[in-house]
C-alpha atoms as a PDB file:
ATOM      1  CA  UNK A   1      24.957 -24.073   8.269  1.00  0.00           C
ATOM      2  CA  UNK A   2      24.387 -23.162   4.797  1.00  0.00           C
ATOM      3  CA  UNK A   3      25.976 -20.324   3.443  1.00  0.00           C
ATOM      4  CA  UNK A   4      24.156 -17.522   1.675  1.00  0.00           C
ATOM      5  CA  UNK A   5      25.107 -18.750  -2.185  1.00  0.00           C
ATOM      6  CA  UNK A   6      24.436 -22.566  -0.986  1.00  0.00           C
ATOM      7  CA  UNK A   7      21.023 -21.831  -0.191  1.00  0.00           C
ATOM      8  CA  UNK A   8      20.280 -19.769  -2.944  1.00  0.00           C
ATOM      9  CA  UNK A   9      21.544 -23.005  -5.346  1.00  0.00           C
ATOM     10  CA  UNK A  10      19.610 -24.932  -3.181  1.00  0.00           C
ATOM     11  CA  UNK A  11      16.106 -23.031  -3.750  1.00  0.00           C
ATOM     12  CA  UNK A  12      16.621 -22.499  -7.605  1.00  0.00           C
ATOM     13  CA  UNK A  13      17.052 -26.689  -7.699  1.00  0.00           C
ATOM     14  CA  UNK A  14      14.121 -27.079  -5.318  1.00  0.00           C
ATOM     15  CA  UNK A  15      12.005 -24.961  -7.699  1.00  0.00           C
ATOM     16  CA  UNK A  16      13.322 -26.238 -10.965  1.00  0.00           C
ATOM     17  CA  UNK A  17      12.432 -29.936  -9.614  1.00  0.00           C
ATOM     18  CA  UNK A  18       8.592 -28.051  -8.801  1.00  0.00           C
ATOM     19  CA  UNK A  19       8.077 -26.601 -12.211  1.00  0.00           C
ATOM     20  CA  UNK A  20       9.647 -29.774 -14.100  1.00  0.00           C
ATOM     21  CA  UNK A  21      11.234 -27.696 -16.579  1.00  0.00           C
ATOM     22  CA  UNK A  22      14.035 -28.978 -17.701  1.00  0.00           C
ATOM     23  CA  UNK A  23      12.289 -31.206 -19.833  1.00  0.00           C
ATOM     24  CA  UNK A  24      12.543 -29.381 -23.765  1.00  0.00           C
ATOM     25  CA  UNK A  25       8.883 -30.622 -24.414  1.00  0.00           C
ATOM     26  CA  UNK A  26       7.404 -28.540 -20.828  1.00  0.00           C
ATOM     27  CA  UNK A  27       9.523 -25.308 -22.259  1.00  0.00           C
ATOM     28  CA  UNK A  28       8.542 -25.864 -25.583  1.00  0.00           C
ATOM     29  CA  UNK A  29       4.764 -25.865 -24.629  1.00  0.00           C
ATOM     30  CA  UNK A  30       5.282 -23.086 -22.071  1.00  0.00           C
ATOM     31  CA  UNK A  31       6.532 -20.732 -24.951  1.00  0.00           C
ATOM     32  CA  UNK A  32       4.100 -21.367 -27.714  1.00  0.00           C
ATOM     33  CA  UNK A  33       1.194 -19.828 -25.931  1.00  0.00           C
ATOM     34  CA  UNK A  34       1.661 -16.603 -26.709  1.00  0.00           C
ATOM     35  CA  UNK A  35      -0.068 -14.923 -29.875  1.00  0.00           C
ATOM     36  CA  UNK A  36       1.441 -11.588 -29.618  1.00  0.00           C
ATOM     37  CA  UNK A  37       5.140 -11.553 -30.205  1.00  0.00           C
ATOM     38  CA  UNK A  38       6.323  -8.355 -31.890  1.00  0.00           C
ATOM     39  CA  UNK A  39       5.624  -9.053 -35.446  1.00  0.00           C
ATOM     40  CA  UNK A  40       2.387  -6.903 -35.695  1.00  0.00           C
ATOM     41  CA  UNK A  41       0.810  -5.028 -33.092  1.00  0.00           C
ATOM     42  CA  UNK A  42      -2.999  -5.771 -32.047  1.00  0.00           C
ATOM     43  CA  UNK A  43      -6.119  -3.222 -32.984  1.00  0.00           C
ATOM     44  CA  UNK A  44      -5.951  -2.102 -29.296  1.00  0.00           C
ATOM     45  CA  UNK A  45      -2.744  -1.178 -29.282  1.00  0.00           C
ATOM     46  CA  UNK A  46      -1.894   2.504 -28.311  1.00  0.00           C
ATOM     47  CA  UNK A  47       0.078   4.758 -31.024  1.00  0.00           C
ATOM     48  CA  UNK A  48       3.065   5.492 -30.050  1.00  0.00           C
ATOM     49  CA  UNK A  49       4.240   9.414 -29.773  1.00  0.00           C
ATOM     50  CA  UNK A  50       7.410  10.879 -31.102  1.00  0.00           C
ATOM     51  CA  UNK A  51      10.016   9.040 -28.836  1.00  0.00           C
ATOM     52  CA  UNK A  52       7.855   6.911 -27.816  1.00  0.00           C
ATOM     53  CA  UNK A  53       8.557   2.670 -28.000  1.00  0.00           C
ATOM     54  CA  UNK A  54       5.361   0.891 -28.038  1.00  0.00           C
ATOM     55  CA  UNK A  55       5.439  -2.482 -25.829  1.00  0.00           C
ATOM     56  CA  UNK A  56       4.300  -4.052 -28.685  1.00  0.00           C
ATOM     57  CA  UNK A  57       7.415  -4.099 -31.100  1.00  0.00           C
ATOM     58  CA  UNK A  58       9.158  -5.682 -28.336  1.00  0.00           C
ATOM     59  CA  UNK A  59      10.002  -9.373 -28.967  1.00  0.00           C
ATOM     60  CA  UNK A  60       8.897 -13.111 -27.898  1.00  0.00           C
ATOM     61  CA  UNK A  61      11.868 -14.632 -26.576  1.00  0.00           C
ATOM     62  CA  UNK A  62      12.573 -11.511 -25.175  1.00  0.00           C
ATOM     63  CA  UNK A  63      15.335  -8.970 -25.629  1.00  0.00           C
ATOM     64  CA  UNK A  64      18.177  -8.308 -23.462  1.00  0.00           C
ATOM     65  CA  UNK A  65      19.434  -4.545 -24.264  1.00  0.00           C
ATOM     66  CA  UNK A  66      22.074  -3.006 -21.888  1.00  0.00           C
ATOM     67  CA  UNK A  67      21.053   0.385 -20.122  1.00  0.00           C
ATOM     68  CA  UNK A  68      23.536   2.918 -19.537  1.00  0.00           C
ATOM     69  CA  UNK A  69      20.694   5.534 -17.906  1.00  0.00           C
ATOM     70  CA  UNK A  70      21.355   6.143 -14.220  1.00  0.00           C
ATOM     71  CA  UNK A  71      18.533   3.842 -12.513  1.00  0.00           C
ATOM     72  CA  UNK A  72      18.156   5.243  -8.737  1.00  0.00           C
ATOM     73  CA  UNK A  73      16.369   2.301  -6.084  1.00  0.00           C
ATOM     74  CA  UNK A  74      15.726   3.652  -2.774  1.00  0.00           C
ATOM     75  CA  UNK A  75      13.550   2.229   0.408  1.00  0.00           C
ATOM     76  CA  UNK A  76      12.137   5.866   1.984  1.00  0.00           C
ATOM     77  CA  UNK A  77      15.801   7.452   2.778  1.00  0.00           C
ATOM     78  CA  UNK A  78      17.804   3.834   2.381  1.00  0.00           C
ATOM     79  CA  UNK A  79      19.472   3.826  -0.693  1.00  0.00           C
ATOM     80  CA  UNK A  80      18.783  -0.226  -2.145  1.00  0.00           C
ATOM     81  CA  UNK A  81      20.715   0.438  -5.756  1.00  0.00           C
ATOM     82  CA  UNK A  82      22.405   2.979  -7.823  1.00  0.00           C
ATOM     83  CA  UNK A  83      24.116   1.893 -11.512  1.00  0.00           C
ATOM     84  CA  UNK A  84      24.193   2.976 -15.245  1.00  0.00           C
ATOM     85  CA  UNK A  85      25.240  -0.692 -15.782  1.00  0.00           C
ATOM     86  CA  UNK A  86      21.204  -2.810 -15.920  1.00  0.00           C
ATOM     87  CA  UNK A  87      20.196  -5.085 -18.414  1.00  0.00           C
ATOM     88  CA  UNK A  88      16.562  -4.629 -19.409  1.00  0.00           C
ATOM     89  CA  UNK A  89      14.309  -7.451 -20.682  1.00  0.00           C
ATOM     90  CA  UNK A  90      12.189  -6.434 -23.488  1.00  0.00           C
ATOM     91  CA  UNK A  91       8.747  -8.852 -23.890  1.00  0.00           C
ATOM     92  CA  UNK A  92       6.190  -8.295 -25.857  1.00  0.00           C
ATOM     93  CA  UNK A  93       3.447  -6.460 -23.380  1.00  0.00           C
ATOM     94  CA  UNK A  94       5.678  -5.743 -21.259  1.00  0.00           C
ATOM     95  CA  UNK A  95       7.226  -2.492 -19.878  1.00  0.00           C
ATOM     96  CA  UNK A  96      11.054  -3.338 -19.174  1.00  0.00           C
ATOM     97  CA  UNK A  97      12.517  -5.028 -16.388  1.00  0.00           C
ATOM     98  CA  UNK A  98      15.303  -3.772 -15.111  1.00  0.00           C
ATOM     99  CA  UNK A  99      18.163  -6.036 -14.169  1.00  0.00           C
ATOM    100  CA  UNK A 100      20.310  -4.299 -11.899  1.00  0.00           C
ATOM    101  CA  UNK A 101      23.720  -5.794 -11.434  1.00  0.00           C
ATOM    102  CA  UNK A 102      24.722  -7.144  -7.649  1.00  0.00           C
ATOM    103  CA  UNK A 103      27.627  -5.559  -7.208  1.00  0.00           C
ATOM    104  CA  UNK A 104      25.539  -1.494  -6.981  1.00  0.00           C
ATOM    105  CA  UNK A 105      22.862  -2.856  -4.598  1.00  0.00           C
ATOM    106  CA  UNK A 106      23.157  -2.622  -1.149  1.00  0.00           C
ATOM    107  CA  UNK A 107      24.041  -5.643  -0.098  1.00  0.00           C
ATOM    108  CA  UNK A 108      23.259  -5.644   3.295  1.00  0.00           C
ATOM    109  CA  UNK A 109      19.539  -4.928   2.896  1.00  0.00           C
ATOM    110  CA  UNK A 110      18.965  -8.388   1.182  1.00  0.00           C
ATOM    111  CA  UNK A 111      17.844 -11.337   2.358  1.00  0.00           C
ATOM    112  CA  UNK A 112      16.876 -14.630   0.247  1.00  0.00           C
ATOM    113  CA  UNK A 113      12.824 -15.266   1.185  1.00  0.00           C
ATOM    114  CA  UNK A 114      12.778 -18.868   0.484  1.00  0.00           C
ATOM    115  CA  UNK A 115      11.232 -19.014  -2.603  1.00  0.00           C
ATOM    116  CA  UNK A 116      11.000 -19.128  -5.951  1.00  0.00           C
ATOM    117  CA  UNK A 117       9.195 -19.325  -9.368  1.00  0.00           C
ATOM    118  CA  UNK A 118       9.821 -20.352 -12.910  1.00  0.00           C
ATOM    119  CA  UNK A 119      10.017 -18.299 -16.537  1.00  0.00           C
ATOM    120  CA  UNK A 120       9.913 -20.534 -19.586  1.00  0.00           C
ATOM    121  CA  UNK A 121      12.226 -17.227 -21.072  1.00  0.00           C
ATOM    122  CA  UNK A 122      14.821 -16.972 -17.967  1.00  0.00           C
ATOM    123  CA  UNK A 123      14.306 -20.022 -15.837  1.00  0.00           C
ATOM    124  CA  UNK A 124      14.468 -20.636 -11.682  1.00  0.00           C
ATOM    125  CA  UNK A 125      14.068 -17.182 -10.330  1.00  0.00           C
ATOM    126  CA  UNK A 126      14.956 -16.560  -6.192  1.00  0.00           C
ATOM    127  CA  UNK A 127      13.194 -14.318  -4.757  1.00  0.00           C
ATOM    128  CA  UNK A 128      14.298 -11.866  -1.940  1.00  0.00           C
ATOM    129  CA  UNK A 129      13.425  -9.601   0.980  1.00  0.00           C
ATOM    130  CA  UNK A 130      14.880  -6.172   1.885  1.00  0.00           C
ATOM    131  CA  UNK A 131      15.595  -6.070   5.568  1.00  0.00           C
ATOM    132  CA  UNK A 132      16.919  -2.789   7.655  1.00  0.00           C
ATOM    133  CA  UNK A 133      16.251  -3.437  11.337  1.00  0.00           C
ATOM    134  CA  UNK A 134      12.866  -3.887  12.043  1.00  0.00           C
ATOM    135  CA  UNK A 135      11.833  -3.185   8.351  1.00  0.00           C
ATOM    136  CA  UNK A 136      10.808  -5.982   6.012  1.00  0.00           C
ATOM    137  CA  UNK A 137       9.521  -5.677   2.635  1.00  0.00           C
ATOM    138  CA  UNK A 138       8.877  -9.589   1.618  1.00  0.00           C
ATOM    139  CA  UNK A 139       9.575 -10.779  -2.016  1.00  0.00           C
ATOM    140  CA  UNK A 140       9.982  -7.212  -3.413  1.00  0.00           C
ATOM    141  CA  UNK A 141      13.413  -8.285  -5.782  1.00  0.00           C
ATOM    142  CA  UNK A 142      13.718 -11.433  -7.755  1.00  0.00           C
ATOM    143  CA  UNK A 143      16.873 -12.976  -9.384  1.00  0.00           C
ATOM    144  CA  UNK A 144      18.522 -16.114 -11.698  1.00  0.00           C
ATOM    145  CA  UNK A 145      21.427 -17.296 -10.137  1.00  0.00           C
ATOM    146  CA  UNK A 146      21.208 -20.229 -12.747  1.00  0.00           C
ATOM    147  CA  UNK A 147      19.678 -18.469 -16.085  1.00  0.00           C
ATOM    148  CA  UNK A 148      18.564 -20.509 -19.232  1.00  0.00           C
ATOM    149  CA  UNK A 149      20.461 -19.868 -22.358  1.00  0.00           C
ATOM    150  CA  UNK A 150      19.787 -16.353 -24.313  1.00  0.00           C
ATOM    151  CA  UNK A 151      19.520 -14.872 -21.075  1.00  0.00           C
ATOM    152  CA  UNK A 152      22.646 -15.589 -19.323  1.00  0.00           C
ATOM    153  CA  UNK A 153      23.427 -11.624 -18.619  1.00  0.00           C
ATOM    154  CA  UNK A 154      21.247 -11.905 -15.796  1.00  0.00           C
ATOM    155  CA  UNK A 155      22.962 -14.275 -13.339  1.00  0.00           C
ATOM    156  CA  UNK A 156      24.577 -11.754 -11.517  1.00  0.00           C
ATOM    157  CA  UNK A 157      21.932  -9.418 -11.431  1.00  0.00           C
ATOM    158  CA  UNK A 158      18.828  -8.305  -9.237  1.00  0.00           C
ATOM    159  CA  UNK A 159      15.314  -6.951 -10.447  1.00  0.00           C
ATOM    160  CA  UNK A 160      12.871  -4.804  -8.074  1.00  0.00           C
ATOM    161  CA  UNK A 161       9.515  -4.568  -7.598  1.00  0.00           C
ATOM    162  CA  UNK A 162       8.156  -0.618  -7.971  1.00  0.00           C
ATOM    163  CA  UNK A 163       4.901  -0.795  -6.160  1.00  0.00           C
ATOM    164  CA  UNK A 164       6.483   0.091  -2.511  1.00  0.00           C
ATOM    165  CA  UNK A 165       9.900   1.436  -3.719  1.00  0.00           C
ATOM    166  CA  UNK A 166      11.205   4.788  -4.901  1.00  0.00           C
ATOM    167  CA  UNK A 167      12.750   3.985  -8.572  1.00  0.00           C
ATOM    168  CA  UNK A 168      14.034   6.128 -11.315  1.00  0.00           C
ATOM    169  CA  UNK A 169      15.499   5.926 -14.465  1.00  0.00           C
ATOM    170  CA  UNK A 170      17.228   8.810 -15.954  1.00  0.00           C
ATOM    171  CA  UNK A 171      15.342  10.767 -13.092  1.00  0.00           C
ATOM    172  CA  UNK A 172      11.743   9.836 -14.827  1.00  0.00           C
ATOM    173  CA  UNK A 173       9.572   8.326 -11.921  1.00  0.00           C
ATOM    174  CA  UNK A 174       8.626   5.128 -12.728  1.00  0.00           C
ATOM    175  CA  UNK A 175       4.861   3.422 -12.610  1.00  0.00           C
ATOM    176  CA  UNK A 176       4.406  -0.455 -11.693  1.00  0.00           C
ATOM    177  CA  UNK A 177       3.389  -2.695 -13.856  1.00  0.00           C
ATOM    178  CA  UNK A 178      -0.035  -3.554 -12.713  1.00  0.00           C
ATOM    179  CA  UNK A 179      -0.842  -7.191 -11.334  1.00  0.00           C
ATOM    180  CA  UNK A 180       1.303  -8.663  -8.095  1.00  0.00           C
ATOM    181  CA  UNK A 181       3.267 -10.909 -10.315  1.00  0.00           C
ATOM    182  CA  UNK A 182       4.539  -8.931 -13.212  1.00  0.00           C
ATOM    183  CA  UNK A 183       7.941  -6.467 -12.442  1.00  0.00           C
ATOM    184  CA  UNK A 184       7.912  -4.455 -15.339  1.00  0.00           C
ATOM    185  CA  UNK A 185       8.489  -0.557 -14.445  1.00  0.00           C
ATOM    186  CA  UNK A 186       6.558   2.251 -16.428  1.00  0.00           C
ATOM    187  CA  UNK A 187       8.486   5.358 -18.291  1.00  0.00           C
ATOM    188  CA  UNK A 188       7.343   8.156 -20.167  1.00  0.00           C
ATOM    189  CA  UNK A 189       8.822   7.094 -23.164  1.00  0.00           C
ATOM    190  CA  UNK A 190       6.373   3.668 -23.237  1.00  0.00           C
ATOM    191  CA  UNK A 191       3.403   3.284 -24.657  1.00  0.00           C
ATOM    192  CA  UNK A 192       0.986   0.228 -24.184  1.00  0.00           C
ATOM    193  CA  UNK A 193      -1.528  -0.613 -23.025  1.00  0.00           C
ATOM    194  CA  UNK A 194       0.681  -3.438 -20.537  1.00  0.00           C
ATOM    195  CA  UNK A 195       0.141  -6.930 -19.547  1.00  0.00           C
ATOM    196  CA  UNK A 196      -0.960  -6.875 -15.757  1.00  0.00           C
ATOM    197  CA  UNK A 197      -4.007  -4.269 -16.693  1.00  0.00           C
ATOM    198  CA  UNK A 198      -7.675  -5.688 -16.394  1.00  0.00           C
ATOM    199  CA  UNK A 199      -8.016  -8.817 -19.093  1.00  0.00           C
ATOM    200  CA  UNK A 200      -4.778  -9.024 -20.298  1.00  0.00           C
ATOM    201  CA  UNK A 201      -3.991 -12.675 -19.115  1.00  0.00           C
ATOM    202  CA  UNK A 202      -4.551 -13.612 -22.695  1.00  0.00           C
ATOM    203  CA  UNK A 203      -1.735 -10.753 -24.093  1.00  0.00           C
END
């Protein structure tokens, strides 16, 4: 029987082999669709406020920017994470991710689902489930065991998906990113509007 990390290997080279990405030329092409990427912001773009960061200063490649904020993850009374230790990845469009590192999440509420996807920024991403007895919530957290260069930070770390979780930062409640792919999370001090809202596939 495989153990836990040998299957997790084992998906991220399955789904590198899917995507064929390790070929420059694939990445290359993957990454030079994107028109907005920080330099200028577009017409529609919403002013920020004082304090305020407007998604679209963020970069394309993305940012990694370390997050010292408390960032609170809980599943109804379970508690799934608590750190001051995430990375966030900053795209252009994008509300943050939060990276969350492995060693504050509760390790016994994970389980790997199986699958997996590919970003032309980060590379083979696993995806997992949170279990606690008769409880599932399937593919809610995503991770890359084996991250591209420029975002190496992340390989031993863990992002969530909002939509059916309790998660704050700094005790601000945060907002999903719209769309079921994107797993950016919402704060008061963003302002957009985000990727993931109604014809935005194009941002």
């Amino acid at each position: 029987m495989h153990s836990l990390a040998t299957a997790c290997i084992d998906i991220v080279k399955a789904t590198k082999a899917q995507m064929n990405m390790d070929d420059s030329d694939s990445l290359k092409l993957a990454r030079a669709q994107w028109r907005w990427r920080g330099q200028d912001r577009p017409p529609f773009a919403t002013v920020p406020q004082q304090g305020q960061l407007s998604v679209w200063d963020f970069p394309r490649p993305p940012s990694l920017v370390f997050d010292e904020r408390e960032i609170v993850v809980r599943w109804g009374t379970s508690l799934v994470a608590r750190t001051r230790g995430a990375w966030t990845v900053r795209e252009t469009a994008h509300p943050p991710t939060f990276y969350l590192p492995m060693s504050d999440v509760t390790g016994a509420l994970l389980r790997p689902s199986g699958q997996g996807s590919f970003c032309e920024w980060k590379g083979p991403a696993l995806y997992w489930d949170l279990i606690d007895g008769e409880r599932c919530l399937p593919r809610v957290a995503w991770s890359y065991p084996k991250p591209l260069a420029g975002a190496k930070q992340l390989a031993d770390c863990i992002a969530f998906y909002a939509h059916h979780l309790d998660c704050t930062v700094a005790g601000a409640q945060v907002v999903p990113q719209s769309g079921g792919f994107y797993g950016g999370w919402i704060t008061p001090d963003l302002c957009g509007p985000f990727k993931g809202e109604p014809d935005s596939n194009h941002w």
